[in-house]
N, C-alpha and C. Protein backbone atom coordinates (compact mmCIF):
# COMPACT_ATOMS: atom_id res chain seq x y z
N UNK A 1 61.34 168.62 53.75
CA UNK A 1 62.00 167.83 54.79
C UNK A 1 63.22 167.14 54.19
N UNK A 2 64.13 166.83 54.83
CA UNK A 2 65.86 166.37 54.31
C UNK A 2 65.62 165.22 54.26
N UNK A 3 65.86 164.73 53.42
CA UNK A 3 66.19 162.75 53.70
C UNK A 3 66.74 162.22 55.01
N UNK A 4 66.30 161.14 55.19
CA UNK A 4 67.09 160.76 56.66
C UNK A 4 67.85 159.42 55.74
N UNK A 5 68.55 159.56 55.64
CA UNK A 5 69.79 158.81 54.81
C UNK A 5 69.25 157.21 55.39
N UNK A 6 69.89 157.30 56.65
CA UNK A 6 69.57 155.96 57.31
C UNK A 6 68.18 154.99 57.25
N UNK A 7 67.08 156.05 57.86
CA UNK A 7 65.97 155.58 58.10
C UNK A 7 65.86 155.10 56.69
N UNK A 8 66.10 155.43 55.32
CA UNK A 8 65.57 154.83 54.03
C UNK A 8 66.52 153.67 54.08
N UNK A 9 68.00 153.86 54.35
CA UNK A 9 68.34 152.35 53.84
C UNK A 9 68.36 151.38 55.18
N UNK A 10 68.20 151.52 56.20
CA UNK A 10 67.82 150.40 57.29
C UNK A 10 66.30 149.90 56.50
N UNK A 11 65.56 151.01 55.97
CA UNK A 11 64.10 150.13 55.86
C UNK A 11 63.97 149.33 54.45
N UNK A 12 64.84 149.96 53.42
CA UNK A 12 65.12 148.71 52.37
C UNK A 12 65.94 148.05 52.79
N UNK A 13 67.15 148.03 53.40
CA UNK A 13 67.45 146.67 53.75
C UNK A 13 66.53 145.48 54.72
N UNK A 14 65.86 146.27 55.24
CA UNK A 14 64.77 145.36 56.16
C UNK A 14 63.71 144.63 55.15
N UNK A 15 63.39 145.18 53.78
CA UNK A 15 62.46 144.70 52.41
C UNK A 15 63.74 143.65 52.19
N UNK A 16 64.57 143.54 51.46
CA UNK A 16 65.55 142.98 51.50
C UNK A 16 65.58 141.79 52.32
N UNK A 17 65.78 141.93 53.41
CA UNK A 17 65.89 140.32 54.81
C UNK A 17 64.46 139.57 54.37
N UNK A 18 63.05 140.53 53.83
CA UNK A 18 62.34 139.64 53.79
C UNK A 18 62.09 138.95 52.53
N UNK A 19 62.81 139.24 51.57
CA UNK A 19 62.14 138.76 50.43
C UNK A 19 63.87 137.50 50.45
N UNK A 20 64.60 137.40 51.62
CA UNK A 20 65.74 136.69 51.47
C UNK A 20 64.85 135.36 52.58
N UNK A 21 64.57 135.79 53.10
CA UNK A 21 63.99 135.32 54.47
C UNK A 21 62.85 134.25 53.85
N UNK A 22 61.66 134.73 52.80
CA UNK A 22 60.80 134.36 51.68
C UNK A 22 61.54 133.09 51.76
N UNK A 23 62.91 133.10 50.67
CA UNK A 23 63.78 132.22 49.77
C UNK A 23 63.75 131.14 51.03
N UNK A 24 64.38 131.62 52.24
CA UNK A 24 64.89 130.12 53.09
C UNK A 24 63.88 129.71 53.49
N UNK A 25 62.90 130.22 53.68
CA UNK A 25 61.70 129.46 53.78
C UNK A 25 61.27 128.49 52.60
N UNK A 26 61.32 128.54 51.61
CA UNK A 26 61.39 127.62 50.33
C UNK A 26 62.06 126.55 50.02
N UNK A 27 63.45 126.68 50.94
CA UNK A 27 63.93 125.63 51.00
C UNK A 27 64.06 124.99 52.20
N UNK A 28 63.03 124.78 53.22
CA UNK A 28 62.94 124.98 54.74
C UNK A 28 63.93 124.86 55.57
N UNK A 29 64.23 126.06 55.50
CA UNK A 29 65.55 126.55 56.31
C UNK A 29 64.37 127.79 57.39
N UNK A 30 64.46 126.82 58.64
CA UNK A 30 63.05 127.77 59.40
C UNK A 30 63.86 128.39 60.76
N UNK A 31 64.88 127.39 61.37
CA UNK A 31 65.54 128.25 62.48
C UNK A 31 66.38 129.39 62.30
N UNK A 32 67.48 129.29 61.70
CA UNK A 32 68.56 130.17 61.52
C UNK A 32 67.79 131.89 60.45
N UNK A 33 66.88 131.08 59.44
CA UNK A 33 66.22 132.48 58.85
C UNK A 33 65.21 133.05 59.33
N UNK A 34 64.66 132.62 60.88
CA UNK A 34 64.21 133.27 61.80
C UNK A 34 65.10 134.36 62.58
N UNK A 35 65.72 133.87 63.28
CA UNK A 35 66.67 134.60 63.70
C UNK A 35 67.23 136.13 62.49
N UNK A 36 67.76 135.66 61.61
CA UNK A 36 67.76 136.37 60.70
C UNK A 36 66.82 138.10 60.31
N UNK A 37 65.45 137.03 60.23
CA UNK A 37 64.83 137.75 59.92
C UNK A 37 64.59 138.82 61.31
N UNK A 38 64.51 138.42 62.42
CA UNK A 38 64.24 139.33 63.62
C UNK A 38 65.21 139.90 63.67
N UNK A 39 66.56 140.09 63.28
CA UNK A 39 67.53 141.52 63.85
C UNK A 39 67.86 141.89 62.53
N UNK A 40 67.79 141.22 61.22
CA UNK A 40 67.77 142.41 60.48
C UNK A 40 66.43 143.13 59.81
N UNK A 41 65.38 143.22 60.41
CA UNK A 41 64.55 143.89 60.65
C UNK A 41 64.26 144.71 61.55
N UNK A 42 64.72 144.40 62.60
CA UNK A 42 65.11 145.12 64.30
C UNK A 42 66.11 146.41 63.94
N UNK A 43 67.18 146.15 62.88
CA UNK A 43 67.65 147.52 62.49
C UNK A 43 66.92 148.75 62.24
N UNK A 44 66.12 148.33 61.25
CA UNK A 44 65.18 149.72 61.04
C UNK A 44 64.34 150.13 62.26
N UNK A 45 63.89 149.36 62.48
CA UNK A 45 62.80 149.44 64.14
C UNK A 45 63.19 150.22 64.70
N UNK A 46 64.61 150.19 65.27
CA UNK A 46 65.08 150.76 66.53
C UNK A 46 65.84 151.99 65.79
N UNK A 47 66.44 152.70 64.73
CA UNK A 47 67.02 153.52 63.83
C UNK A 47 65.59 154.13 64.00
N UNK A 48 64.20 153.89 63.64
CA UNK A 48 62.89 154.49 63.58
C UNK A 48 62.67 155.09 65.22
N UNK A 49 63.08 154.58 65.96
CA UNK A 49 62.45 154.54 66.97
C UNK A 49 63.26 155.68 68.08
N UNK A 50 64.60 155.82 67.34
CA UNK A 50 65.66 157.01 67.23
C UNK A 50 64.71 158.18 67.20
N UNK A 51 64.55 158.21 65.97
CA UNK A 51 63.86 159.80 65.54
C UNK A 51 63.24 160.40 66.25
N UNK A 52 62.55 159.42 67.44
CA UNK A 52 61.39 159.91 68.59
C UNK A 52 61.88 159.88 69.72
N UNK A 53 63.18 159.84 70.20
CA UNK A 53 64.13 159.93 71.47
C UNK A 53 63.95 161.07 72.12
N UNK A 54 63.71 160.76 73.48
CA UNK A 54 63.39 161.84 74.18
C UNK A 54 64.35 162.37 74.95
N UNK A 55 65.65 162.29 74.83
CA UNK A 55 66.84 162.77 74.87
C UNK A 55 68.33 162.33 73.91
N UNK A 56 69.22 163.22 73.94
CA UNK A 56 70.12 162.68 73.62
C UNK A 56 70.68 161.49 73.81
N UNK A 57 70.58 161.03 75.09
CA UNK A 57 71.51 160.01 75.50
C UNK A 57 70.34 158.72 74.89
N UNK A 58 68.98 158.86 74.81
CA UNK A 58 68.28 157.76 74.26
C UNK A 58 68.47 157.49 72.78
N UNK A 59 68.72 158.30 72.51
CA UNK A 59 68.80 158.34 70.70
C UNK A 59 70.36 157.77 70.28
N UNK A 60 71.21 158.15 71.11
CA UNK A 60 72.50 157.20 71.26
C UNK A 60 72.36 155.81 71.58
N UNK A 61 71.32 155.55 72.49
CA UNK A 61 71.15 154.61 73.31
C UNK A 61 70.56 153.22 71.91
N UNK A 62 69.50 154.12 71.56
CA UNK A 62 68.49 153.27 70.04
C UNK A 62 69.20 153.15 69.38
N UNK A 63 70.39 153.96 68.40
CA UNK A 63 70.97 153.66 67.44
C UNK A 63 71.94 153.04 67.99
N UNK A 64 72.86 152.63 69.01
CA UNK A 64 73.75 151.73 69.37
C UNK A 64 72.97 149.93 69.32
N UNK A 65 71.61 150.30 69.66
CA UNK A 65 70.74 148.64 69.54
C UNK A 65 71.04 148.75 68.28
N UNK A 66 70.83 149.77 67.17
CA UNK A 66 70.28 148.92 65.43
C UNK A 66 71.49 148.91 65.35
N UNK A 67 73.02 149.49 65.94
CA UNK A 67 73.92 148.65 65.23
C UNK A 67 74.57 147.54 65.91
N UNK A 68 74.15 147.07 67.09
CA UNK A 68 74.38 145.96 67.44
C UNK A 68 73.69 144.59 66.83
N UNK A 69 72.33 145.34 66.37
CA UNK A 69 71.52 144.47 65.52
C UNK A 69 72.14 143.81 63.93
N UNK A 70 72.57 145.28 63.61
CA UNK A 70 72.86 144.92 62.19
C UNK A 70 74.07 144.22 62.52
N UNK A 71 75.57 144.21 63.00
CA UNK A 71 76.38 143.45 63.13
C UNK A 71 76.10 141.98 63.25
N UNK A 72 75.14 141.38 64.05
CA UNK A 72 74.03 140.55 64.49
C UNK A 72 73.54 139.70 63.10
N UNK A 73 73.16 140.84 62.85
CA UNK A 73 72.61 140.27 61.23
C UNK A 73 73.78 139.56 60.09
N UNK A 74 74.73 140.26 59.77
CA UNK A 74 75.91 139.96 59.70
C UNK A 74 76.17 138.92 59.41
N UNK A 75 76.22 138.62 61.00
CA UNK A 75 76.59 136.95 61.34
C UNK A 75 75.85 136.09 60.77
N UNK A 76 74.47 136.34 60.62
CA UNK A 76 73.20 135.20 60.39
C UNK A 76 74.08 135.36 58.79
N UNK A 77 74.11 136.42 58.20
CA UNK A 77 74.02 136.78 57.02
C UNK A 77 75.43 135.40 56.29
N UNK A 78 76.56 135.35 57.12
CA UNK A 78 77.47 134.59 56.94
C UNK A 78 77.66 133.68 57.49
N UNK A 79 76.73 133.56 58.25
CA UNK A 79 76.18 131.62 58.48
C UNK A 79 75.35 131.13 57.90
N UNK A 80 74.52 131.95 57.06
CA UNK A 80 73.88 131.34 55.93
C UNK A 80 74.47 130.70 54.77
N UNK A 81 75.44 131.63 54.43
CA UNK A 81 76.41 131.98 53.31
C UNK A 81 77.08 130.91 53.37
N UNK A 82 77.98 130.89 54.48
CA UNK A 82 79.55 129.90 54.37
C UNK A 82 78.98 128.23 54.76
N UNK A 83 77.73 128.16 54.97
CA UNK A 83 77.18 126.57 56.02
C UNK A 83 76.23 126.41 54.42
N UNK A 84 76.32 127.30 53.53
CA UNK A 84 75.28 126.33 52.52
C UNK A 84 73.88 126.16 52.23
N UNK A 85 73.42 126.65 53.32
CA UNK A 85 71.65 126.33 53.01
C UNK A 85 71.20 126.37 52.27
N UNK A 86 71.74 127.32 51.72
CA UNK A 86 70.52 127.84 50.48
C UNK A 86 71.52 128.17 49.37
N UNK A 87 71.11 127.98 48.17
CA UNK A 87 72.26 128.72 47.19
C UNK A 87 71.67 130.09 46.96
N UNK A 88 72.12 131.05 47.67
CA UNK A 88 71.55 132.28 47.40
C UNK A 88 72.85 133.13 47.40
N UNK A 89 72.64 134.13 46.45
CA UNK A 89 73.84 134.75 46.71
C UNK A 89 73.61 136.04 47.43
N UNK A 90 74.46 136.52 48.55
CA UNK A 90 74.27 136.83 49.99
C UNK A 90 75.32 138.15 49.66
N UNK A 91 75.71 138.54 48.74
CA UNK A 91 77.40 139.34 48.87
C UNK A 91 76.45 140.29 48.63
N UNK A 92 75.82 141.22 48.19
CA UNK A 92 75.13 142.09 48.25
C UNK A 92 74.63 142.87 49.38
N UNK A 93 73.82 141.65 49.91
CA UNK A 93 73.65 141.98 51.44
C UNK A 93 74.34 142.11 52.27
N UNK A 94 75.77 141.21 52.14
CA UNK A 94 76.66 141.96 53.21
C UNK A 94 77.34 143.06 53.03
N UNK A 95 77.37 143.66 51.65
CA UNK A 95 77.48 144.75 51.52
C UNK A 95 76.73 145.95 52.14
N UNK A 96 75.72 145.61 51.96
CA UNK A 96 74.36 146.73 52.23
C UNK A 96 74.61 146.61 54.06
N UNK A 97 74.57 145.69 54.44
CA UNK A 97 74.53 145.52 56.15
C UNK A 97 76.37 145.74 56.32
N UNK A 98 77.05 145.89 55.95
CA UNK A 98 78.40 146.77 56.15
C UNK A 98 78.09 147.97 56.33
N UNK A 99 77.39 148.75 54.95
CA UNK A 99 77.29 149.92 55.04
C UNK A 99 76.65 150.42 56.10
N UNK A 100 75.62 149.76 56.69
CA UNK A 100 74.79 150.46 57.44
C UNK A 100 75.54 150.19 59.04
N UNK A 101 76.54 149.37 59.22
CA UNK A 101 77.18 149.59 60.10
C UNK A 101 78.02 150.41 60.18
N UNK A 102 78.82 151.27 58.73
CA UNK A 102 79.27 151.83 58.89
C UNK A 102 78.53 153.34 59.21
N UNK A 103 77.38 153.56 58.98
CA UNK A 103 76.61 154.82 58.83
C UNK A 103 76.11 154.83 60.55
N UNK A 104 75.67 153.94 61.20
CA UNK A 104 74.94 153.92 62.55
C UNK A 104 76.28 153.75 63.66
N UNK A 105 77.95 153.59 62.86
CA UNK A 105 78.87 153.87 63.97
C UNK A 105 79.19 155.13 63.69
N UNK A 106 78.99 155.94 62.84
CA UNK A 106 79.57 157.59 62.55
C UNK A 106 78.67 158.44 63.07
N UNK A 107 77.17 157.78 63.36
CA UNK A 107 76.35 158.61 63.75
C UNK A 107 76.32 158.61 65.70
N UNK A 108 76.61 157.54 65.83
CA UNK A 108 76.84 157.04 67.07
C UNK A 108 78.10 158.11 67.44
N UNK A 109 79.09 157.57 67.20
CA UNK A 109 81.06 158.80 67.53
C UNK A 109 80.30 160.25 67.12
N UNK A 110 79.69 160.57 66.49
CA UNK A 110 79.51 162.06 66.39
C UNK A 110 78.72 162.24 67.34
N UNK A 111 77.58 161.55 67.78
CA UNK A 111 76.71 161.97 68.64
C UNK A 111 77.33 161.80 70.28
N UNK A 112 78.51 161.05 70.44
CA UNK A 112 79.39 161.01 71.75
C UNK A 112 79.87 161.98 71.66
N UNK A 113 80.76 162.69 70.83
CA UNK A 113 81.73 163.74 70.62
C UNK A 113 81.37 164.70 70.65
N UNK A 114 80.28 165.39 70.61
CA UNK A 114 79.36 166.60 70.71
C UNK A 114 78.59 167.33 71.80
């Protein structure tokens, strides 16, 4: 079976939100790393939930949620970051949640264009 490129890194980045998610909880940071934690975990969910689309237009439909999610995430990711909460360093992750926006909009335009 081929790798599904995505499905592996939506679901480590989703290991990732939680062991970040862990941290703000430690320093009780409980609203904003809630939020957090529900859409960048919601990426993989709905990228998973792709694979089992019972048409084209649904599988467009799922992967347009995980990248509205991950953009989503993003935000939490740099309102964590720039407001201070936590001293954690976050540039990694917005790396990793870039990429995967960039991978779930190419899959998205190819799957319109076809």
């Amino acid at each position: 079976m081929k790798d599904n490129v995505v499905r592996e890194k939506s679901f480590d980045f989703a290991l990732k939100v939680i062991d970040v998610y862990k941290e703000l909880l430690a320093v009780n940071e409980f609203v904003l790393s809630k939020q957090f934690l529900r859409s960048g975990t919601s990426i993989g969910a709905n990228v998973e939930e792709a694979t089992a689309a019972v048409s084209r237009k649904d599988f467009i439909a799922k992967m347009a949620i995980a990248s509205k999610e991950a953009r989503e995430t993003l935000y939490w990711i740099k309102l964590i970051k720039y407001s201070e909460l936590a001293s954690l360093n976050l540039d990694d992750l917005i790396l990793d949640v870039e990429e995967l926006i960039r991978i779930l909009t190419a899959i998205i335009k190819t799957m319109q264009n076809n």
